[in-house]
C-alpha atoms as a PDB file:
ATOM      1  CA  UNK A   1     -19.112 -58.373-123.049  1.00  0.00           C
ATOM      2  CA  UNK A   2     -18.875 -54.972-124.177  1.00  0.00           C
ATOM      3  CA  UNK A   3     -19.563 -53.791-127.928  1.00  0.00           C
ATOM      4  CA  UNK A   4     -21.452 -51.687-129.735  1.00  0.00           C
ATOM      5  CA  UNK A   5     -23.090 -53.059-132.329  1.00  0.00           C
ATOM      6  CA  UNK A   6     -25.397 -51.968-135.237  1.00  0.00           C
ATOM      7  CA  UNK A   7     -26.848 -54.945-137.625  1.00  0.00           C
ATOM      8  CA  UNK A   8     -29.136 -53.315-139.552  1.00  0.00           C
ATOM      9  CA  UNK A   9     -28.873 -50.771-141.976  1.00  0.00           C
ATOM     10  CA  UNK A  10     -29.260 -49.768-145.608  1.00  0.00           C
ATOM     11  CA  UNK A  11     -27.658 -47.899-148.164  1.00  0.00           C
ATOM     12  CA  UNK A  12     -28.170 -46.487-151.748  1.00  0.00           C
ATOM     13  CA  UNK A  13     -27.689 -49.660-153.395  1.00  0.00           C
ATOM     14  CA  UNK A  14     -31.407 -50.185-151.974  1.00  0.00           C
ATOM     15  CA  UNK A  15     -33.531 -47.332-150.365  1.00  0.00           C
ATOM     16  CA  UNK A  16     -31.205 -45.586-147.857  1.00  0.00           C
ATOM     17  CA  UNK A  17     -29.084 -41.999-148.802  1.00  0.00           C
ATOM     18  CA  UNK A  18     -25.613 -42.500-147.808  1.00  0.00           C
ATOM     19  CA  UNK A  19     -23.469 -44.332-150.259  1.00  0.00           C
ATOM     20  CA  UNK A  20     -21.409 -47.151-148.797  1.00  0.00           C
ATOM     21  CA  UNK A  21     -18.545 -45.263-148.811  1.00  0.00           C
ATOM     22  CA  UNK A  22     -20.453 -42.839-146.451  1.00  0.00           C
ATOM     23  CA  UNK A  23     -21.993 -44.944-144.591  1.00  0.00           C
ATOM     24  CA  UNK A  24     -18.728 -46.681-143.306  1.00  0.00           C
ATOM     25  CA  UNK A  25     -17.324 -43.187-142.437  1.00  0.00           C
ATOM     26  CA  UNK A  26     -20.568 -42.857-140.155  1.00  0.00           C
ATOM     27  CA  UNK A  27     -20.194 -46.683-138.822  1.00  0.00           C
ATOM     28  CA  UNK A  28     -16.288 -45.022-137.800  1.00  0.00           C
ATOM     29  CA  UNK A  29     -17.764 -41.993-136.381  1.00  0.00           C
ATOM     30  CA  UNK A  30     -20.447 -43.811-134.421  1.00  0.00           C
ATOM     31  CA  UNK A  31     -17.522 -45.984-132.749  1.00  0.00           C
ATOM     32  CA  UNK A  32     -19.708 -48.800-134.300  1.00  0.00           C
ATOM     33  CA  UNK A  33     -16.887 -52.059-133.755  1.00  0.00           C
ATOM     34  CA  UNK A  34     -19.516 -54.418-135.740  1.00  0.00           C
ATOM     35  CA  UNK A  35     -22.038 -54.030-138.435  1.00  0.00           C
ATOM     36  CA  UNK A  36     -23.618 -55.630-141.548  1.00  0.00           C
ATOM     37  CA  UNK A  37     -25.117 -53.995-143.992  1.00  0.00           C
ATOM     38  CA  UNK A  38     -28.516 -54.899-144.998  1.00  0.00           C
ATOM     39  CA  UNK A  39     -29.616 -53.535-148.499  1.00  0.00           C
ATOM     40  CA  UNK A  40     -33.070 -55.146-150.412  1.00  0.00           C
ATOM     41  CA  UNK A  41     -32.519 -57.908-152.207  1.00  0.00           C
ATOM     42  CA  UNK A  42     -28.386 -56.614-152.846  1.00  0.00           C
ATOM     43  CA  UNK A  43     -25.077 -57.387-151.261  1.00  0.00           C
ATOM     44  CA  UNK A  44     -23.116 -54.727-153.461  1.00  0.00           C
ATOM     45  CA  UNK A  45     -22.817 -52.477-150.920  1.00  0.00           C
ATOM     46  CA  UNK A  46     -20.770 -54.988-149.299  1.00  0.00           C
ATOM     47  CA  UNK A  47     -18.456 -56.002-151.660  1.00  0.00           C
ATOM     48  CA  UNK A  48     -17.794 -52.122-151.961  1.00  0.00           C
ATOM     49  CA  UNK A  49     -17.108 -52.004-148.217  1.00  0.00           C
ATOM     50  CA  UNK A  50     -14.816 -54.865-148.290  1.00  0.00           C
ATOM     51  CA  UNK A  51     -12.713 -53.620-151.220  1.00  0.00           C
ATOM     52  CA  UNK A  52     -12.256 -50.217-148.991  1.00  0.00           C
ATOM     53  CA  UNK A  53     -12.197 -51.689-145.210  1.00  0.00           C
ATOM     54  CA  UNK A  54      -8.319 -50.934-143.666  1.00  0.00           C
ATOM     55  CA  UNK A  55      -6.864 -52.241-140.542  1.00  0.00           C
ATOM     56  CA  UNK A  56      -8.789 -50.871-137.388  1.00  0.00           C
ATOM     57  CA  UNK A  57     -11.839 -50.530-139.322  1.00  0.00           C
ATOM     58  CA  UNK A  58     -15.081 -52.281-137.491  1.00  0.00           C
ATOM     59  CA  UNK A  59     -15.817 -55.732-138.331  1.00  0.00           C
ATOM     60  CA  UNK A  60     -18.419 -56.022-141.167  1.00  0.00           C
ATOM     61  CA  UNK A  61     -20.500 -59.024-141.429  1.00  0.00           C
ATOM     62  CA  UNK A  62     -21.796 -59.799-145.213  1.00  0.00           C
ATOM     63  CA  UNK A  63     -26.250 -59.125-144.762  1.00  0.00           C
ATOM     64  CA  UNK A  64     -29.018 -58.721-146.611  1.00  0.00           C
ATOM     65  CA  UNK A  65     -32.645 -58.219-146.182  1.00  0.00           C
ATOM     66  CA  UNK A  66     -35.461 -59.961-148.158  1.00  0.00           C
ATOM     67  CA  UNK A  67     -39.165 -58.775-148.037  1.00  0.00           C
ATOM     68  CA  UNK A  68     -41.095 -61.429-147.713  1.00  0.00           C
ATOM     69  CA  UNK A  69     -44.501 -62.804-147.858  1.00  0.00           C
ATOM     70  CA  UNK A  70     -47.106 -66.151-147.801  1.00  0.00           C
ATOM     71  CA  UNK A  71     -50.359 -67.150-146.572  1.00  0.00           C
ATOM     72  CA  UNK A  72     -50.094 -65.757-143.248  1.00  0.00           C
ATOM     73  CA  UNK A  73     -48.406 -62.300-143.762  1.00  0.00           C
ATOM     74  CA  UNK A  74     -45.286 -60.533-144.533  1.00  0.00           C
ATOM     75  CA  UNK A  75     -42.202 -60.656-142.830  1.00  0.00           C
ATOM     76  CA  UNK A  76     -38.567 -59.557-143.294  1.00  0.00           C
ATOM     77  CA  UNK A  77     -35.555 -61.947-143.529  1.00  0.00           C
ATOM     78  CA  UNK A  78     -32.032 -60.955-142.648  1.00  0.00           C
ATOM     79  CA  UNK A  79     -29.620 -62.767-143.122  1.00  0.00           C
ATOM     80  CA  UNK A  80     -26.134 -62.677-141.809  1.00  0.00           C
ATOM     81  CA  UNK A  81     -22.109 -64.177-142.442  1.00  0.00           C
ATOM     82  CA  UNK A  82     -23.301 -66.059-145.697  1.00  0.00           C
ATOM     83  CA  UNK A  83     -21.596 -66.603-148.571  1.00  0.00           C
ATOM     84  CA  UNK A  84     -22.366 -63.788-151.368  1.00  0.00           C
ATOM     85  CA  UNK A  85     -21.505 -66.164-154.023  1.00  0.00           C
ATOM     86  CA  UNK A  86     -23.099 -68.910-153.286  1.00  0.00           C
ATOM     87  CA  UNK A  87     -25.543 -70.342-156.086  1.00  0.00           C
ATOM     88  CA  UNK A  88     -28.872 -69.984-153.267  1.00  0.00           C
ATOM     89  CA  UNK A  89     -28.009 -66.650-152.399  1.00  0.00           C
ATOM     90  CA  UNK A  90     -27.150 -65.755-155.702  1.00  0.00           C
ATOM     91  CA  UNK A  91     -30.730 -66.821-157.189  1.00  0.00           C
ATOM     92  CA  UNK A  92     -32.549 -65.174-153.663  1.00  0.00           C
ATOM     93  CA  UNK A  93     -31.306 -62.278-155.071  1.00  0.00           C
ATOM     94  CA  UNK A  94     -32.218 -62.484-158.564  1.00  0.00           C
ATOM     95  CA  UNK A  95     -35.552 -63.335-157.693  1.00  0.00           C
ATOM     96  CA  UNK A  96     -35.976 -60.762-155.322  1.00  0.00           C
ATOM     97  CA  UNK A  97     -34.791 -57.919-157.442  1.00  0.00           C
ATOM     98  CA  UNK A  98     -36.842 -59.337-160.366  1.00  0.00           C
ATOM     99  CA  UNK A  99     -40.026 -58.989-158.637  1.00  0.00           C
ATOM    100  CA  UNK A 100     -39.233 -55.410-157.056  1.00  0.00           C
ATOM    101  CA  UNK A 101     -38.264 -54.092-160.641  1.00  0.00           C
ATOM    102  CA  UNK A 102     -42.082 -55.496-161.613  1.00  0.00           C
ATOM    103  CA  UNK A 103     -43.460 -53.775-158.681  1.00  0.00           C
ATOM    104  CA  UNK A 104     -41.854 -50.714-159.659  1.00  0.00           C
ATOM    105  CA  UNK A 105     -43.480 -50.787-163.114  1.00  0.00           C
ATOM    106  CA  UNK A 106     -46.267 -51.541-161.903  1.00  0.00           C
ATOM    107  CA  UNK A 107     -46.842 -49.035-159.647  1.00  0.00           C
ATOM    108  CA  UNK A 108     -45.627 -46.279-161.921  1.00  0.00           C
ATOM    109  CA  UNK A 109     -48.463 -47.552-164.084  1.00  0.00           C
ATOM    110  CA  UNK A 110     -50.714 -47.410-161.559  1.00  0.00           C
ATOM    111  CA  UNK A 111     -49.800 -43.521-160.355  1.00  0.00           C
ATOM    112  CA  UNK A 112     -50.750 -42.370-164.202  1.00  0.00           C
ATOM    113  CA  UNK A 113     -53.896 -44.181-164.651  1.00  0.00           C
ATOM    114  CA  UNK A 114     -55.178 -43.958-160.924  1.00  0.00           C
ATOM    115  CA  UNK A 115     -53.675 -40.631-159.367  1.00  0.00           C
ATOM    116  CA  UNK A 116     -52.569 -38.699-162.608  1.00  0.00           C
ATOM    117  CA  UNK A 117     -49.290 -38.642-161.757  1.00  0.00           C
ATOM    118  CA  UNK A 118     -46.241 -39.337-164.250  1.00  0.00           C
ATOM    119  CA  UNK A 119     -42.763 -38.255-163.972  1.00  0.00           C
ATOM    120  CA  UNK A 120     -40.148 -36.808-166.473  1.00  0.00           C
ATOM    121  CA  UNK A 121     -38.793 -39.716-169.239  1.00  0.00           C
ATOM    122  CA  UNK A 122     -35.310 -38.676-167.810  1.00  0.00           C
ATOM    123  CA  UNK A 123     -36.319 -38.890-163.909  1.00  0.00           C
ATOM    124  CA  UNK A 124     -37.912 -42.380-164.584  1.00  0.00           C
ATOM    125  CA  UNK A 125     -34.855 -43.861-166.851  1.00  0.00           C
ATOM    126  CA  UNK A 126     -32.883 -42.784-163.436  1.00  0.00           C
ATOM    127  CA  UNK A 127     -35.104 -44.735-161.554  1.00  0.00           C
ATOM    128  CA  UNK A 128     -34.614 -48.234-163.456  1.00  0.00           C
ATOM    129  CA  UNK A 129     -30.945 -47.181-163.365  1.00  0.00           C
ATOM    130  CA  UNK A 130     -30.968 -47.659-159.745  1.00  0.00           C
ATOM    131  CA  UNK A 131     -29.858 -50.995-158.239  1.00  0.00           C
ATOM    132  CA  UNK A 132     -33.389 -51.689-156.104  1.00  0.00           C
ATOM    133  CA  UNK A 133     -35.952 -49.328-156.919  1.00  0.00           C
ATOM    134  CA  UNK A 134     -38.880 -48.488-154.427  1.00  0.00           C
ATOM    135  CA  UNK A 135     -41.023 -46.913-152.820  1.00  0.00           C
ATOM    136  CA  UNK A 136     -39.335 -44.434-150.550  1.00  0.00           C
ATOM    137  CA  UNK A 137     -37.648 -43.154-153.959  1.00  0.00           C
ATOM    138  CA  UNK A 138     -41.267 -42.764-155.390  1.00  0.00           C
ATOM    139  CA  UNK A 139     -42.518 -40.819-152.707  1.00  0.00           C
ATOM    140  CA  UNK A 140     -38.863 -38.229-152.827  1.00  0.00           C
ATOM    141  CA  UNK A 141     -40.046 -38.276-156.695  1.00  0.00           C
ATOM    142  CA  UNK A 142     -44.003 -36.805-155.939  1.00  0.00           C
ATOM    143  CA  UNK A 143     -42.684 -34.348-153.299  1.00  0.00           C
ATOM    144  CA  UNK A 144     -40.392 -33.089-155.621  1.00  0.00           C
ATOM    145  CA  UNK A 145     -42.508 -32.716-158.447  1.00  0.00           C
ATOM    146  CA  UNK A 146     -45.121 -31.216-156.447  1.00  0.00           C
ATOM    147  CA  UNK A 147     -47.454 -34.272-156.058  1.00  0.00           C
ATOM    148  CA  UNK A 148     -47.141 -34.345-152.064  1.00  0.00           C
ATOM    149  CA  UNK A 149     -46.101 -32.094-149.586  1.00  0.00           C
ATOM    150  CA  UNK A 150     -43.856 -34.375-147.530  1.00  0.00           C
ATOM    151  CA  UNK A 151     -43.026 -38.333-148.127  1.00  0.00           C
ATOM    152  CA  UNK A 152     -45.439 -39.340-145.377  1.00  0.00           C
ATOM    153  CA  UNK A 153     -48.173 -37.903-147.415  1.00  0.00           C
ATOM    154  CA  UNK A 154     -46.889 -39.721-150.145  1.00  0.00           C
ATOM    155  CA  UNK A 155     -47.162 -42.824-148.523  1.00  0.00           C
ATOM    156  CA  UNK A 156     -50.101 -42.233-146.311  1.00  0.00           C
ATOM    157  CA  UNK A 157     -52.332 -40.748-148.967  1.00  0.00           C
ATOM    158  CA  UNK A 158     -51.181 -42.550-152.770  1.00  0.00           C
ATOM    159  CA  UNK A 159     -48.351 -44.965-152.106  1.00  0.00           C
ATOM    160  CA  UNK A 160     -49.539 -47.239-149.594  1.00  0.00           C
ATOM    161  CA  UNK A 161     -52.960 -47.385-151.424  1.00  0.00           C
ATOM    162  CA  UNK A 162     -51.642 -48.719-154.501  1.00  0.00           C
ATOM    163  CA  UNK A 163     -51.944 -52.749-154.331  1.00  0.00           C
ATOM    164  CA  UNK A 164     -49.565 -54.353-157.124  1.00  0.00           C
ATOM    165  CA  UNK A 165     -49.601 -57.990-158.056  1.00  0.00           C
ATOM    166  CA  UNK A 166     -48.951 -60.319-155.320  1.00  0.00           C
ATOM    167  CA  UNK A 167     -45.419 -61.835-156.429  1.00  0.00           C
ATOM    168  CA  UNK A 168     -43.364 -62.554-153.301  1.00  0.00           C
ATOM    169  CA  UNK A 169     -40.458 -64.210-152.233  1.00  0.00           C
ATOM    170  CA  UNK A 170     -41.357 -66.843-149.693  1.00  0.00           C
ATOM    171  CA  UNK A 171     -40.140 -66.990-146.022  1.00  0.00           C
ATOM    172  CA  UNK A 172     -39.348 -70.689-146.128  1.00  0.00           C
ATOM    173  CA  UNK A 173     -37.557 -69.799-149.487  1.00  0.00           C
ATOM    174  CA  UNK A 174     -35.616 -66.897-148.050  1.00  0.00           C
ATOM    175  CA  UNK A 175     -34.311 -68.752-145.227  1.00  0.00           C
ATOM    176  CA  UNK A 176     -33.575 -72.245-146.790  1.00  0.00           C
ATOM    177  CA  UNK A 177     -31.407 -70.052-149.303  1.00  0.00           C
ATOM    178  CA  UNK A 178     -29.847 -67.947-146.242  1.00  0.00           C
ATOM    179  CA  UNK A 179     -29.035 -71.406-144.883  1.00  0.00           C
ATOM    180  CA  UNK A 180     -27.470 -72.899-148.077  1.00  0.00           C
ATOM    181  CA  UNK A 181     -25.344 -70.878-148.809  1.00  0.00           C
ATOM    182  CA  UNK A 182     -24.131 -70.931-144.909  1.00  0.00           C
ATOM    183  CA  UNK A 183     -25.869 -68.094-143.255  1.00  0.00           C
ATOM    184  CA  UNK A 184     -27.982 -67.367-140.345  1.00  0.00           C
ATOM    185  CA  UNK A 185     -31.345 -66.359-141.344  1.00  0.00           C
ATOM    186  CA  UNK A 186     -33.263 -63.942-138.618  1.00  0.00           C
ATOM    187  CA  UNK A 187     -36.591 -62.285-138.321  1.00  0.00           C
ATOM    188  CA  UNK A 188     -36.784 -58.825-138.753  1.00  0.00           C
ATOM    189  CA  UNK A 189     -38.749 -56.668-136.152  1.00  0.00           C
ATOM    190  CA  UNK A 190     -41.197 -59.226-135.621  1.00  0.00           C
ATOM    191  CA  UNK A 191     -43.489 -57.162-134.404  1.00  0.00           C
ATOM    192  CA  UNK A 192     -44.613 -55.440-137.242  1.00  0.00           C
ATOM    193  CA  UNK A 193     -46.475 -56.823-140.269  1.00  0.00           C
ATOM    194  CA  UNK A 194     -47.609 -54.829-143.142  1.00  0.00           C
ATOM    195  CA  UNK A 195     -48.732 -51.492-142.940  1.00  0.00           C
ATOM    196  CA  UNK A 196     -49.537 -50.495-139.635  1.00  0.00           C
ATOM    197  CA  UNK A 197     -50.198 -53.732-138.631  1.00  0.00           C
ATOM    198  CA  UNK A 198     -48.812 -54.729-135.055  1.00  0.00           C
ATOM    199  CA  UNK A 199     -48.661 -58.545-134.000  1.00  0.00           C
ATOM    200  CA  UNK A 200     -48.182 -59.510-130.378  1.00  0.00           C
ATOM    201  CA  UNK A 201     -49.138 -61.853-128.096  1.00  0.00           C
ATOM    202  CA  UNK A 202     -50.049 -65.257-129.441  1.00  0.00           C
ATOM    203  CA  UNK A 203     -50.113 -64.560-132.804  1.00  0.00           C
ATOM    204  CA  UNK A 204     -46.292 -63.138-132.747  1.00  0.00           C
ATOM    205  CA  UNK A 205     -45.759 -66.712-131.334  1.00  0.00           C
ATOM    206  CA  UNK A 206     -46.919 -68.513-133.532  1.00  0.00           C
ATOM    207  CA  UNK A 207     -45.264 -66.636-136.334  1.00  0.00           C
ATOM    208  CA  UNK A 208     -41.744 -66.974-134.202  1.00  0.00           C
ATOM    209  CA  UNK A 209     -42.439 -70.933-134.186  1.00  0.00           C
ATOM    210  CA  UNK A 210     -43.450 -71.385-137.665  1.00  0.00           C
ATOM    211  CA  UNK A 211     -40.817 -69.690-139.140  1.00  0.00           C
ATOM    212  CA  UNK A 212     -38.274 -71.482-136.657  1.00  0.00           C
ATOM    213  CA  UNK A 213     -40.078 -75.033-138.617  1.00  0.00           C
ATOM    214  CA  UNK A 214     -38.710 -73.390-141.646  1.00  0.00           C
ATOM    215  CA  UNK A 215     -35.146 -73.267-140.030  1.00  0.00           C
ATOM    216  CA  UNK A 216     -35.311 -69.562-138.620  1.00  0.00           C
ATOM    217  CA  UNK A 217     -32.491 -69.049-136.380  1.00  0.00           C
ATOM    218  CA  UNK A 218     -32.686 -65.853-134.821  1.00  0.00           C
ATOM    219  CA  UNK A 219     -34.965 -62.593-134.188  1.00  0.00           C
ATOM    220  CA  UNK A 220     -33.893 -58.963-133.934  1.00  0.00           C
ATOM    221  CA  UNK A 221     -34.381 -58.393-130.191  1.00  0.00           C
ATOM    222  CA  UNK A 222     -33.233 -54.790-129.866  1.00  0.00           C
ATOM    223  CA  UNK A 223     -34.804 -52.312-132.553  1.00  0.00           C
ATOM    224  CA  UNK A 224     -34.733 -48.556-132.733  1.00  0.00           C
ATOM    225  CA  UNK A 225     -38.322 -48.729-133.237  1.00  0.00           C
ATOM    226  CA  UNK A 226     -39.781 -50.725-129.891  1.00  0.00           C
ATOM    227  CA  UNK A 227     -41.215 -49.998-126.894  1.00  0.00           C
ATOM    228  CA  UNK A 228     -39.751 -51.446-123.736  1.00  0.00           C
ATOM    229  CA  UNK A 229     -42.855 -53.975-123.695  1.00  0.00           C
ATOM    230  CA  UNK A 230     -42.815 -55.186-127.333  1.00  0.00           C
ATOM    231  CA  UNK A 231     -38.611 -55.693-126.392  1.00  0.00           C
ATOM    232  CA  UNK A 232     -39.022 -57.496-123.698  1.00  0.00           C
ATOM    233  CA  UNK A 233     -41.895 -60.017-125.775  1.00  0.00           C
ATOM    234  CA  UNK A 234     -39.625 -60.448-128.498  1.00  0.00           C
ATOM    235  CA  UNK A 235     -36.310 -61.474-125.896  1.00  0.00           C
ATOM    236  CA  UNK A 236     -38.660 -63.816-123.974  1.00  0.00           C
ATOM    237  CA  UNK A 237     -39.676 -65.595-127.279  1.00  0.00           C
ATOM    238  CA  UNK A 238     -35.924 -65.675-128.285  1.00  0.00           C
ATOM    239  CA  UNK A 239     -34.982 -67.612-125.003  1.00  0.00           C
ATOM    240  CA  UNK A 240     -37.926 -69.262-124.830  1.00  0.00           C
ATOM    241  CA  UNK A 241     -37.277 -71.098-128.426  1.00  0.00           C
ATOM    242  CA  UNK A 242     -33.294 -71.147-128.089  1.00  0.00           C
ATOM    243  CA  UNK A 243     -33.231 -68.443-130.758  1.00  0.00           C
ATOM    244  CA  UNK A 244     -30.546 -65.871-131.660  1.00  0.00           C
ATOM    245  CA  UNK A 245     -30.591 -62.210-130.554  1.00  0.00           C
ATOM    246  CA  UNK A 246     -29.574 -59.347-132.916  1.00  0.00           C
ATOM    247  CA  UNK A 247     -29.686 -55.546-132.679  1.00  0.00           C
ATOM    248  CA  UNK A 248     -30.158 -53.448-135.551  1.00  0.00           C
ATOM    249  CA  UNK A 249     -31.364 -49.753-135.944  1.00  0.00           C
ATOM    250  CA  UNK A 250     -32.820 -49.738-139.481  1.00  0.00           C
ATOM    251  CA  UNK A 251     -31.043 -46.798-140.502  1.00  0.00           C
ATOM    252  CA  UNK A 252     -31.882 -45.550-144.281  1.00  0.00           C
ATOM    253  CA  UNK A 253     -30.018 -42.090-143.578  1.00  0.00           C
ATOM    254  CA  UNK A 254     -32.636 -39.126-145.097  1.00  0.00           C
ATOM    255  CA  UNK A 255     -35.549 -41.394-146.134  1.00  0.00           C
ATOM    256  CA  UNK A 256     -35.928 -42.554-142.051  1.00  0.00           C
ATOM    257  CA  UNK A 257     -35.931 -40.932-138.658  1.00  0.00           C
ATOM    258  CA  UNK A 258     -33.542 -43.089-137.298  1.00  0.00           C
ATOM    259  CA  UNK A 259     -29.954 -42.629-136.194  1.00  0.00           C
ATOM    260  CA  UNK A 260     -27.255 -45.035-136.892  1.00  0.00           C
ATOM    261  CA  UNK A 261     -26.977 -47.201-134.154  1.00  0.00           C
ATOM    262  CA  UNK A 262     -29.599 -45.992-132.634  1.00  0.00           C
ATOM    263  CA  UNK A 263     -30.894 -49.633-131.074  1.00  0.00           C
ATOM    264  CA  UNK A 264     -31.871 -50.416-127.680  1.00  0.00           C
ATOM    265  CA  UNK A 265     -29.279 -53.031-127.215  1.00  0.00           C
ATOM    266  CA  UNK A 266     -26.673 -49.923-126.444  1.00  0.00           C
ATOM    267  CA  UNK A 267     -28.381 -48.818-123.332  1.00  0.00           C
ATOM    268  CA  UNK A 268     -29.155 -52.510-122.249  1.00  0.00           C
ATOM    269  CA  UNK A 269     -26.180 -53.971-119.421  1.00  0.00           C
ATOM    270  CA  UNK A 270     -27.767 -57.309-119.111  1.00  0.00           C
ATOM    271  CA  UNK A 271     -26.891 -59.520-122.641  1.00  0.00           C
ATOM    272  CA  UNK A 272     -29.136 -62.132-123.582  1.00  0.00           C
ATOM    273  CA  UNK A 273     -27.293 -65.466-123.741  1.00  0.00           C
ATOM    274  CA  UNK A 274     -29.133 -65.487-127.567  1.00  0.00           C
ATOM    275  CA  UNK A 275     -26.932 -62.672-128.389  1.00  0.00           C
ATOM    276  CA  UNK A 276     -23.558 -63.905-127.088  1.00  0.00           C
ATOM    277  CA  UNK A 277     -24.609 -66.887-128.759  1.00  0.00           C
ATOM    278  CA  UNK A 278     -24.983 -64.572-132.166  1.00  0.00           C
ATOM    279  CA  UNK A 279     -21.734 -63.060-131.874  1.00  0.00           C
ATOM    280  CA  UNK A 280     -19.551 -66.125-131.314  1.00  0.00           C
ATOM    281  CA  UNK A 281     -20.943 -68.140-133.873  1.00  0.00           C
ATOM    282  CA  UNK A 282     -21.338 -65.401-136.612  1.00  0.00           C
ATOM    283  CA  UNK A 283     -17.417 -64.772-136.175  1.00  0.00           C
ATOM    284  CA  UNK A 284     -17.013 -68.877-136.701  1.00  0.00           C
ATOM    285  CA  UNK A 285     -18.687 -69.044-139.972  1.00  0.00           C
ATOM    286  CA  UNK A 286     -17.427 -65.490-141.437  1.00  0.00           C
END
């Protein structure tokens, strides 16, 4: 088997800088032959990319990408070849945009009272104007206005300190609904928690089989962001639990250092049987 993939990737509808438009004349360029793009709590971008897809273009799977949270920590849900219509999905992403417009607010609120910061009426009417408002388009706010030097500074030294009410979309919510409306529902870099936070060992196992009791099917195996050790943890769990594989680089154009399909699944020659797996049945249900 011999494709290049990239299943992971975002675009203005949610916090990345190329349009979809754009972004599919990258995906071209990049001799991408799959891809789904993942936007926040949004599939517009990819009803725009179907409406503009011609014959020869790559294959485009329908994805999205929930930030998620419970008891035990936060986690991201992708999910992939669902229905965009379908009443679960539908209300997934109602809920999810819902509570990331009441973050934004909140936060906002937050930067007056706690940092002195405010923005222009104009800049912040923009803001709400946008499909999933966050934080990466807070931070390009403060270092344009002066308020930090560079977005990590942003984010290292204000953004990350502000804690806004704890209103979540649940894991076991986020994949039921993936699975409803006839998706497959997979764990995003599942090493990484919230923050800086790093989970490994026994504790990424135990997240891997709790949300596989929930009806998780699959984990992103190849990331631009791991080392060869937290790869090869991830791709033992996968087999090890009869999970899916996926690739994905995470690509958000300006607001990341990553390059489109930049994921470690394009230098790999052995395929995990999770991934074939992945790729014939995603093609089935699409």
């Amino acid at each position: 088997m011999d494709i290049r993939i990239d299943l992971h990737m975002h675009s203005t509808v949610s916090d990345g800088t190329d349009t979809p438009e754009e972004l599919l004349k990258l995906v071209r360029n990049a001799g991408i032959e799959l891809f789904a793009l993942t936007d926040h709590d949004s599939v517009k971008g990819c009803g725009i990319l179907r409406k503009i897809l011609g014959t020869g273009d790559p294959c485009l799977l329908s994805g999205v990408e929930f930030s998620c949270r419970d008891e035990e920590g936060k986690y991201h849900i992708l999910g992939y070849g669902f229905d965009p219509e379908s009443p679960p999905v539908r209300k997934l992403l109602e809920k999810g945009n819902t509570i990331r417009i009441g973050k934004m607010e909140e936060r906002l609120k937050c930067l007056r009272t706690s940092f002195g910061i405010s923005f222009p009426e104009e800049e912040v009417r923009r803001l709400f104007a946008l499909d999933n408002p966050g934080k990466p388009h807070l931070a390009n706010l403060m270092v344009k206005y002066g308020y930090a030097e560079s977005r990590g500074q942003a984010f290292s030294e204000i953004l990350n300190r502000i804690h806004v009410p704890a209103a979540f979309v649940c894991p076991e919510e986020a994949i039921e609904g993936i699975l409803q409306g006839g998706g497959i529902p997979v764990l995003a870099h599942p090493v990484y928690g919230s923050g800086e936070e790093l989970i490994i060992g026994a504790e990424l196992e135990h997240r891997v089989r709790r949300l596989k009791s929930f009806g998780l099917l699959g984990l992103e195996g190849f990331y631009s962001g791991y080392s060869p050790k937290q790869e090869q943890e991830i791709l033992f769990l996968a087999e090890k639990y009869e999970m899916y594989v996926t690739a994905g680089s995470d690509y958000h154009g300006k607001n990341k250092l990553v390059r489109l399909g930049d994921t470690t699944f394009n230098q790999t020659q052995a395929i995990p049987e999770g991934m074939k797996r992945f790729l014939r049945d995603v093609h089935r249900i699409q």
